[in-house]
Protein backbone atom coordinates (compact mmCIF):
# COMPACT_ATOMS: atom_id res chain seq x y z
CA UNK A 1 -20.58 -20.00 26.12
CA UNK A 2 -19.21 -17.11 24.52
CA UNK A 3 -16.57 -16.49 22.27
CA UNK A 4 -12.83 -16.56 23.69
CA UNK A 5 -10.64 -13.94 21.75
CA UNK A 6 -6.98 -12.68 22.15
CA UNK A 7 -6.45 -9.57 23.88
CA UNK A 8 -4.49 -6.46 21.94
CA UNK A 9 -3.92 -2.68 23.14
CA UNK A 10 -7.08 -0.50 23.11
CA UNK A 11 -9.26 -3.13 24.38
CA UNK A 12 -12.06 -2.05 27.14
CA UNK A 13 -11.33 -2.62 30.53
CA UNK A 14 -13.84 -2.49 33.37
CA UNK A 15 -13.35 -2.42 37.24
CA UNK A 16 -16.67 -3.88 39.17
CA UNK A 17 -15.54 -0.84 41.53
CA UNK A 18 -15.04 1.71 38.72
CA UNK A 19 -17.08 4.40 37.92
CA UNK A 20 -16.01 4.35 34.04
CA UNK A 21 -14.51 1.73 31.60
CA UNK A 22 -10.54 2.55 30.56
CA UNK A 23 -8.31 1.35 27.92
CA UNK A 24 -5.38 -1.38 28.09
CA UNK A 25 -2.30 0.06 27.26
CA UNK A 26 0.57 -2.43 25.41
CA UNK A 27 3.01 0.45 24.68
CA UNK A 28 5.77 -1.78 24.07
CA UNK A 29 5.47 -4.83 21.39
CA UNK A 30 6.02 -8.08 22.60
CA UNK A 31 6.73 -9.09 19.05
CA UNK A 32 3.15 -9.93 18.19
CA UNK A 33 0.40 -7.97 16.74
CA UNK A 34 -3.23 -8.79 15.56
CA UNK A 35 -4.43 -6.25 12.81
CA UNK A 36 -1.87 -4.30 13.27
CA UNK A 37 -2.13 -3.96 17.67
CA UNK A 38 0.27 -5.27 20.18
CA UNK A 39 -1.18 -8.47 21.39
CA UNK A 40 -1.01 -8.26 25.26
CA UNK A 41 0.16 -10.76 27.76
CA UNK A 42 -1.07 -11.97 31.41
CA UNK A 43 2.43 -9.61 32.77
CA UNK A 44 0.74 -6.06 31.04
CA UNK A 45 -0.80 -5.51 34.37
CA UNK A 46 1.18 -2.50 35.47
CA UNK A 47 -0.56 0.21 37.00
CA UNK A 48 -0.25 3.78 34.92
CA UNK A 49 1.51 2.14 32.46
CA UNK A 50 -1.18 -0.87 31.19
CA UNK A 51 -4.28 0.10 33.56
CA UNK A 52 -5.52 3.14 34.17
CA UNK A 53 -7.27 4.37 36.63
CA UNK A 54 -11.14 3.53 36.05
CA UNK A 55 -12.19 7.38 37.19
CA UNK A 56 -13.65 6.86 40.60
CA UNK A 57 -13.56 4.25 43.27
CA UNK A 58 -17.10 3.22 44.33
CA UNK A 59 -15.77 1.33 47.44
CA UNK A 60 -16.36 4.46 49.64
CA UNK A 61 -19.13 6.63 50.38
CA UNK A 62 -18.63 9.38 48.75
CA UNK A 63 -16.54 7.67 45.79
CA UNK A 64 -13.19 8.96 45.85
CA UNK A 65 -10.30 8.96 42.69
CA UNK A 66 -9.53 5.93 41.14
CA UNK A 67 -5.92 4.20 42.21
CA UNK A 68 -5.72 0.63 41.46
CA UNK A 69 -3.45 -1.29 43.70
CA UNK A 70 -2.75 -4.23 40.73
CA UNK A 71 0.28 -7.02 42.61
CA UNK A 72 -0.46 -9.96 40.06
CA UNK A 73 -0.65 -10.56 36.49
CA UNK A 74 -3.98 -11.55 35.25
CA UNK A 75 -5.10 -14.66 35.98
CA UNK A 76 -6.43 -17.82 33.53
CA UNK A 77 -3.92 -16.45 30.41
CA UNK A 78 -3.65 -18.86 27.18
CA UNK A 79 -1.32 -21.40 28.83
CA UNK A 80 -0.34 -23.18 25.00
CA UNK A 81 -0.07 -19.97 23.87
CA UNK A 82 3.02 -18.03 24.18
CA UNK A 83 4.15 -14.67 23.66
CA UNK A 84 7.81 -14.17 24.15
CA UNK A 85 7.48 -16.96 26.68
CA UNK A 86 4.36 -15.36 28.54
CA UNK A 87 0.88 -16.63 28.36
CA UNK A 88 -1.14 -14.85 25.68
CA UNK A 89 -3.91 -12.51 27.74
CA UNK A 90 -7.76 -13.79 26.66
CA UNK A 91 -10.71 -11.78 27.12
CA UNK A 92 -12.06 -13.87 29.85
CA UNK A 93 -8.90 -13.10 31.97
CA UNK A 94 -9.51 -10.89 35.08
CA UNK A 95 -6.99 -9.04 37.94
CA UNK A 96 -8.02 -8.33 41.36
CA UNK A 97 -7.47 -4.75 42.94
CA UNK A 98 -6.41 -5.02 46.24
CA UNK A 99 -9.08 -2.45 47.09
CA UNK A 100 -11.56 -5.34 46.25
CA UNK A 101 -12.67 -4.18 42.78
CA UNK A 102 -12.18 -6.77 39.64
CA UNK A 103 -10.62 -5.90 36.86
CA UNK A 104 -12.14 -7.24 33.30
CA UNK A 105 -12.21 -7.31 29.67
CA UNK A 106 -15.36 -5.79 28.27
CA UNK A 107 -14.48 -5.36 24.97
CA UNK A 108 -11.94 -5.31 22.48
C-alpha cells in the first residue's frame, strides 16, 4: 500500500480524461500550512479557482478544450482530521467530472 500524505497547493492533479496534468490551487489559507503551503481541504474543488482545466478533453473525437464540470467536493477526505471544520484533502482523494473524467492526485 502506498504512502497516504496531506494535500497542499501546487500539488499535481490528473484527469483520466485530460490531455495534461494541472496544479491545485489553495489561494486562500484555511489557517494551515505544511512547509510553508496552504494545506487543502475536500471543499477546494472549485472549478477556475482550485482546478484547472487539464488542457484537452479526450472524451470526444477530435479532443476538444478542457472544461471540468466539478458539483462535489472530493471524496474519502481525512475524516479525524480537520481543517477549519473540513476534512483535511489526502492524496488518495479523487472528484468526478461530470463529463466522466476522474480527477486525481499524482503528486505533490
Amino acid at each position: 500500500m502506498s504512502d497516504v500524505w496531506f494535500v497542499t497547493e501546487g500539488a499535481t492533479l490528473e484527469c483520466t480524461l485530460g490531455s495534461m496534468t494541472s496544479k491545485l490551487q489553495v489561494p486562500i489559507s484555511h489557517g494551515s500550512t505544511i512547509l510553508g503551503k496552504n494545506q487543502a481541504t475536500i471543499f477546494d474543488y472549485t472549478v477556475g479557482k482550485n482546478i484547472l482545466p487539464f488542457q484537452l478533453c479526450k472524451k470526444s473525437n477530435p479532443p476538444i478544450p478542457c472544461t471540468p464540470v466539478i458539483c462535489m467536493p472530493w471524496v474519502n477526505g481525512k475524516k479525524d482530521f480537520m481543517v477549519k471544520k473540513q476534512m483535511a484533502l489526502l492524496n488518495n482523494c479523487m472528484v468526478p467530472c461530470m463529463l466522466g473524467g476522474v480527477i486525481k492526485i499524482k503528486s505533490k
